[in-house]
Protein backbone atom coordinates (compact mmCIF):
# COMPACT_ATOMS: atom_id res chain seq x y z
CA UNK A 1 1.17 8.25 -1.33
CA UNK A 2 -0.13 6.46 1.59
CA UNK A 3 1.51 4.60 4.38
CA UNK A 4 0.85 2.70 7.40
CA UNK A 5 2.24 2.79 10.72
CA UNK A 6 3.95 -0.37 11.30
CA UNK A 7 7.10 -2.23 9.71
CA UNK A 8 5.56 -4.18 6.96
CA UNK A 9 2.26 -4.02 5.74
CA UNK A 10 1.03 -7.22 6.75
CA UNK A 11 1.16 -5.87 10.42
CA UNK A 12 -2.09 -4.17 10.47
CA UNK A 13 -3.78 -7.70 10.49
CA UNK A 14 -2.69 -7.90 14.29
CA UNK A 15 -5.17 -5.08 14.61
CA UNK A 16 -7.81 -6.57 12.24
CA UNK A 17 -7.42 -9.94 14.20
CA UNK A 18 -7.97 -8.30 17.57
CA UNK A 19 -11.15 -6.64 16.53
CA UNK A 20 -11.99 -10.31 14.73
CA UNK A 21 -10.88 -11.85 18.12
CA UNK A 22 -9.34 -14.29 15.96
CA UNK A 23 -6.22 -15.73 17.49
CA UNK A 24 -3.27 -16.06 14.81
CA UNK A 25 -4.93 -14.33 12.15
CA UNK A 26 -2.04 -12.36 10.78
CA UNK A 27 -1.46 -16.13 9.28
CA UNK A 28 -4.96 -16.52 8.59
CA UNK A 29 -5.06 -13.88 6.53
CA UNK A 30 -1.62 -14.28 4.86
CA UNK A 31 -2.52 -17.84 3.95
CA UNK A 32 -5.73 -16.89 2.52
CA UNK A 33 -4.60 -14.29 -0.01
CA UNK A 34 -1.92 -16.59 -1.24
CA UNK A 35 -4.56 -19.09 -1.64
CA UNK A 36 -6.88 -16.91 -3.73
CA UNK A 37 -3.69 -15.93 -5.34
CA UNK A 38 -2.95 -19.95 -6.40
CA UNK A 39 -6.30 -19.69 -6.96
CA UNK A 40 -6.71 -16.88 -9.80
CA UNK A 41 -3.79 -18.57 -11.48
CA UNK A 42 -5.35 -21.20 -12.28
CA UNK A 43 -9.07 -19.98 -13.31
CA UNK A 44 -7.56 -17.23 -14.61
CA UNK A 45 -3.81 -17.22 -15.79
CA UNK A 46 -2.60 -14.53 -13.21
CA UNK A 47 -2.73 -13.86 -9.90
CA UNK A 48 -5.05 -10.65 -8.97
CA UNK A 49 -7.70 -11.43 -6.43
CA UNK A 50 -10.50 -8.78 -4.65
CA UNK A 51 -10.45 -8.55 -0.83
CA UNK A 52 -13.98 -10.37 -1.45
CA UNK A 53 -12.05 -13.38 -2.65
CA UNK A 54 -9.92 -13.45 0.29
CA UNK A 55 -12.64 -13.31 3.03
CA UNK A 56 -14.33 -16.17 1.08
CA UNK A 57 -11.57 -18.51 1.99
CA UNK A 58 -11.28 -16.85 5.21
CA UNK A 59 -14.98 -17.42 6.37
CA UNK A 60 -14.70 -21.05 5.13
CA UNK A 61 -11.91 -21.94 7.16
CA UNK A 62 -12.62 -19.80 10.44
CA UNK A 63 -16.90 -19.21 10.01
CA UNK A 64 -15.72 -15.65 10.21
CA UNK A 65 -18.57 -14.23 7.95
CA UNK A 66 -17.23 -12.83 5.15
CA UNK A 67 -19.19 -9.34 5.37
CA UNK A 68 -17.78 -8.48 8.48
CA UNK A 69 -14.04 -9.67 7.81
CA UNK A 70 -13.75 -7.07 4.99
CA UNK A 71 -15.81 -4.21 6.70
CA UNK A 72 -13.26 -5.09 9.61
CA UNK A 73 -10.34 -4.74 8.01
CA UNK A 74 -11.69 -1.64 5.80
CA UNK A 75 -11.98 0.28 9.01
CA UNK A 76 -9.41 -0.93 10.32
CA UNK A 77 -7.38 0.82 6.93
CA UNK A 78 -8.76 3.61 7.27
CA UNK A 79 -8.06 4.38 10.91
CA UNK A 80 -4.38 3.83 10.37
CA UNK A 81 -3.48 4.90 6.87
CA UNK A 82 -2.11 8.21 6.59
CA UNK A 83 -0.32 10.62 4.04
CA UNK A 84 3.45 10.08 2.84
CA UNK A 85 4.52 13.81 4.22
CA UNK A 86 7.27 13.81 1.31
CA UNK A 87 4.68 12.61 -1.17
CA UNK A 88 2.10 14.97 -0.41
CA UNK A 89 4.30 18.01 -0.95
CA UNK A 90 4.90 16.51 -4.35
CA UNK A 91 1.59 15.96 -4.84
CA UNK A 92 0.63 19.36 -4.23
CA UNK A 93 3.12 20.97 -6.07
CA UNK A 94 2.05 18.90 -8.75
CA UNK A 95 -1.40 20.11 -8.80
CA UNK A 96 -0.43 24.01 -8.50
CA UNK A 97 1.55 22.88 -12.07
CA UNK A 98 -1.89 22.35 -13.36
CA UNK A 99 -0.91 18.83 -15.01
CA UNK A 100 -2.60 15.94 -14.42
CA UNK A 101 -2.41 13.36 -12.05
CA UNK A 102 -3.41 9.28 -12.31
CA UNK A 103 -2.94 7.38 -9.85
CA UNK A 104 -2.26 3.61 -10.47
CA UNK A 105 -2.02 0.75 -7.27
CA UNK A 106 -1.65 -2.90 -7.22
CA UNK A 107 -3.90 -3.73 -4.43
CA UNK A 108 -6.62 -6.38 -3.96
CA UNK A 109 -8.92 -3.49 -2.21
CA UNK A 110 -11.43 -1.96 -4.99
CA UNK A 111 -11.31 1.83 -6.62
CA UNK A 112 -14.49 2.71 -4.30
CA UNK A 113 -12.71 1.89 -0.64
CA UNK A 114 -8.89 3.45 -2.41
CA UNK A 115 -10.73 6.55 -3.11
CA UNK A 116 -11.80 6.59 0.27
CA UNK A 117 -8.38 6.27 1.79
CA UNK A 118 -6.90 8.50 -0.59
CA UNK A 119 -9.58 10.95 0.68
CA UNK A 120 -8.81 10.64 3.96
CA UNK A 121 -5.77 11.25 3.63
CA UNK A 122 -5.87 14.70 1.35
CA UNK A 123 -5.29 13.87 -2.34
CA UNK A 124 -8.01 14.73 -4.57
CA UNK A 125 -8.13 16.43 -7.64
CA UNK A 126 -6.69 13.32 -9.79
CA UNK A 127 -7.60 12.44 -13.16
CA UNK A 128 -8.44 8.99 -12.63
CA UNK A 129 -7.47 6.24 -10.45
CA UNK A 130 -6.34 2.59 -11.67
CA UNK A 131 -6.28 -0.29 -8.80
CA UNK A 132 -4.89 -3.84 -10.72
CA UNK A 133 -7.65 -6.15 -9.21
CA UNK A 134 -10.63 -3.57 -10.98
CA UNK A 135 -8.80 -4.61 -14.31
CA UNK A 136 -7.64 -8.00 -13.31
CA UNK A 137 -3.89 -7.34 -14.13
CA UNK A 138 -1.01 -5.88 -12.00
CA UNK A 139 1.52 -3.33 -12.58
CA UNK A 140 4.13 -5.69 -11.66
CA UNK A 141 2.74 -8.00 -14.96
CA UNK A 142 2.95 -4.42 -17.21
CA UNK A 143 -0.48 -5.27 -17.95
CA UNK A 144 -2.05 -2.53 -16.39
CA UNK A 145 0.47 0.14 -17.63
CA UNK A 146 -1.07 -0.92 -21.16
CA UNK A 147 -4.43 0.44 -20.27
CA UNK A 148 -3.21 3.96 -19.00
CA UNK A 149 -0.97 3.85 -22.50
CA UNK A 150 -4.44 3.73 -23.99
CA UNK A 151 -6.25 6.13 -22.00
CA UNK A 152 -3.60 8.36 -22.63
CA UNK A 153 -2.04 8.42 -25.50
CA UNK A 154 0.51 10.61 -26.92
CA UNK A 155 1.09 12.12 -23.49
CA UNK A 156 4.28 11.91 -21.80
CA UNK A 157 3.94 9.99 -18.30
CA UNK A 158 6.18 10.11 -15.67
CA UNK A 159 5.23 7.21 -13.39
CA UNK A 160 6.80 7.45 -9.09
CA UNK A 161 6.94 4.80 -7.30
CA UNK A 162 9.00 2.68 -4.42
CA UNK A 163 8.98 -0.58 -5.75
CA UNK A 164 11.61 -1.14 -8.31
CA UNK A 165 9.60 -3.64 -10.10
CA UNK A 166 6.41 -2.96 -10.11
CA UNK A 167 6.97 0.70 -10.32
CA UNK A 168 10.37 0.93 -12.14
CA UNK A 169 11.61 -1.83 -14.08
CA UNK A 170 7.75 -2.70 -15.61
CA UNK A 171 7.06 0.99 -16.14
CA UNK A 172 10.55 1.35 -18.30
CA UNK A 173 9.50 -1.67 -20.38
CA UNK A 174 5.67 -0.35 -21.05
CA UNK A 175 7.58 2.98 -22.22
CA UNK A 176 6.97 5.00 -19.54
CA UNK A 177 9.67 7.63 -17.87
CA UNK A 178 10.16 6.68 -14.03
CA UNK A 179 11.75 8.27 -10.54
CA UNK A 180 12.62 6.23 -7.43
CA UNK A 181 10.96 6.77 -4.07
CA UNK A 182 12.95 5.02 -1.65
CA UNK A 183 10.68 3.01 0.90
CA UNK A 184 11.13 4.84 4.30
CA UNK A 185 10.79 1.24 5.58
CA UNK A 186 13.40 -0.57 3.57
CA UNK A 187 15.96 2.84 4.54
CA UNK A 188 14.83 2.67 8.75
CA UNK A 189 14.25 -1.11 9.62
CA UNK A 190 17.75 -2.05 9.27
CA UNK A 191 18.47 0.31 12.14
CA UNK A 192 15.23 -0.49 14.59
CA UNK A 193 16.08 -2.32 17.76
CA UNK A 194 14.72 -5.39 18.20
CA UNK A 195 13.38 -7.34 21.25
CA UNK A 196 10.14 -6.39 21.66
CA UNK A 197 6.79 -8.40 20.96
CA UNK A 198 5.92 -8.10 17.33
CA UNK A 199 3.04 -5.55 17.40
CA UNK A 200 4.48 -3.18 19.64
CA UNK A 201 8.00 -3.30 17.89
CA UNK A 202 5.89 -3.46 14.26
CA UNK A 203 4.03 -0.19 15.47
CA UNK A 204 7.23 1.60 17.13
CA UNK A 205 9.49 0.75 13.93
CA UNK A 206 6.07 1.96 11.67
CA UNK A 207 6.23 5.72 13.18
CA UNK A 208 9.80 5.88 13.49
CA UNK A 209 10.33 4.89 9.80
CA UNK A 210 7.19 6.75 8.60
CA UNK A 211 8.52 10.31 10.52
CA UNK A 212 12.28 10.31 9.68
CA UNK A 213 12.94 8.54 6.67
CA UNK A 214 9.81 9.85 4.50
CA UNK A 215 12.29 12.17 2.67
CA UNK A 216 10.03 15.04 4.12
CA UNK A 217 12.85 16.83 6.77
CA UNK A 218 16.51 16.17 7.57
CA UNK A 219 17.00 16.22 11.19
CA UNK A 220 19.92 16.59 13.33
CA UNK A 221 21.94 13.31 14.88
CA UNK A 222 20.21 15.09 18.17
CA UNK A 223 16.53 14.83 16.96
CA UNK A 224 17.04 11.23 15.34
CA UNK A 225 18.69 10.24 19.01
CA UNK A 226 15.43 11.92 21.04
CA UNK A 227 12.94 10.47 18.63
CA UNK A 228 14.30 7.45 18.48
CA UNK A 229 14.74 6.55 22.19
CA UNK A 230 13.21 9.01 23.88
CA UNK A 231 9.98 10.38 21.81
C-alpha cells in the first residue's frame, strides 16, 4: 500500500542519518536491528523486535538518545512515504464493494505510528490493522495469519501482497487465498543506470520505479525514454 522513494528500503536511513548527523549510519542502523533481531531469538524464540528495541542498541553504541533516534526516523517516514498509485485504486474499489478490509504488515514500527502513515497517505476505512511486532510474530513465520484466522472466522480472505513468502507462500499454508503484486522495485532496478553516489542514484531509481512500474499506467517507449533521462 505504501512505498518509499528510493531503491531499497533501507535507503531512507541516509536521510535519518543526516538529520542524526551521524556519519555511516545506514550501517548503524542495519547492524542494530539485526542485533535486536539475534537478540529476540534468543529471549524469545523468534525474531520480531519494536523500533524501541533498535534505538536501545543504537543509543548504546553511538549516545544517540534513544527518544530522538525513533522520533527522527518517524518523521523522517512520514515525510517520504507515499501511496502505491496501483494499490490505492484497488483499495478504493474495494471499499465502494462494501467488504471489508484488514490490513496486516511485518514491520518493527507499532499500529499507532502505521496508522499514521497509512493516514497520510489516504487509506482509511479498514477493519482493523495487524503489525507482527504488536503480536510478537511475523507473517513470514504464519504466526500472525493464525490470529486474523481467529478474528475472522468462517470468512473467506483474500490476502495481496509483493513478497512471495511472507505474503504468498505463508498465506497459502495458513489457508488463506492469495494474488501477487509484483514489487515495482524488483521489475525497474534491473534497468536503472548506475554510477552515481548511492543516495542520489537510491532516490532517482526510488521515483523512477515508484512512477512507471506501480502497475498504475502503461506508457509509451516515448514517455519511459523522457522520464527516464530527461524528467
Amino acid at each position: 500500500l505504501i512505498l518509499r522513494p528510493f531503491a531499497k528500503p533501507v535507503d531512507i536511513f541516509m536521510i535519518v542519518g543526516k538529520r542524526l548527523n551521524k556519519i555511516e549510519f545506514t550501517r548503524i542502523r542495519i547492524d542494530a536491528e539485526k542485533r535486536a533481531r539475534e537478540m529476540a531469538m534468543i529471549k524469545n524464540g523468534n525474531t520480531e523486535v519494536t523500533i524501541d528495541d533498535i534505538y536501545t542498541i543504537i543509543e548504546e553504541r553511538t549516545g544517540i538518545p534513544k527518544e530522538i533516534g525513533i522520533k527522527t526516523e518517524l518523521e523522517t517516514e512520514m515525510a517520504y512515504c507515499f501511496a502505491n498509485p496501483y494499490m490505492k485504486r484497488i483499495y478504493d474499489l474495494v471499499k465502494e464493494q462494501n467488504k471489508k478490509i484488514i490490513i496486516a504488515s511485518d514491520m518493527y514500527i507499532p499500529k499507532e505510528m502505521m496508522e499514521k502513515l497509512l493516514d497520510k497517505a489516504g487509506f482509511d476505512g479498514y477493519e482493523k490493522l495487524y503489525v507482527s511486532c504488536d503480536y510478537n510474530c511475523s507473517k513470514r513465520s504464519g504466526k500472525l495469519y493464525e490470529y486474523i484466522l481467529n478474528d475472522y472466522q468462517e470468512k473467506k480472505l483474500v490476502h495481496i501482497g509483493d513478497n512471495r513468502i511472507s505474503d504468498i507462500k505463508s498465506a497459502n499454508e495458513a489457508g488463506i487465498e492469495t494474488r501477487y503484486y509484483k514489487n515495482c522495485h524488483e521489475i525497474g532496478n534491473q534497468f536503472r543506470a548506475d554510477g552515481m553516489s548511492e543516495l542520489v542514484g537510491s532516490a532517482y531509481a526510488g521515483i523512477v520505479n515508484t512512477h512507471l512500474h506501480n502497475g498504475n499506467k502503461t506508457y509509451s517507449p516515448y514517455y519511459e525514454y523522457g522520464f527516464i533521462y530527461g524528467g
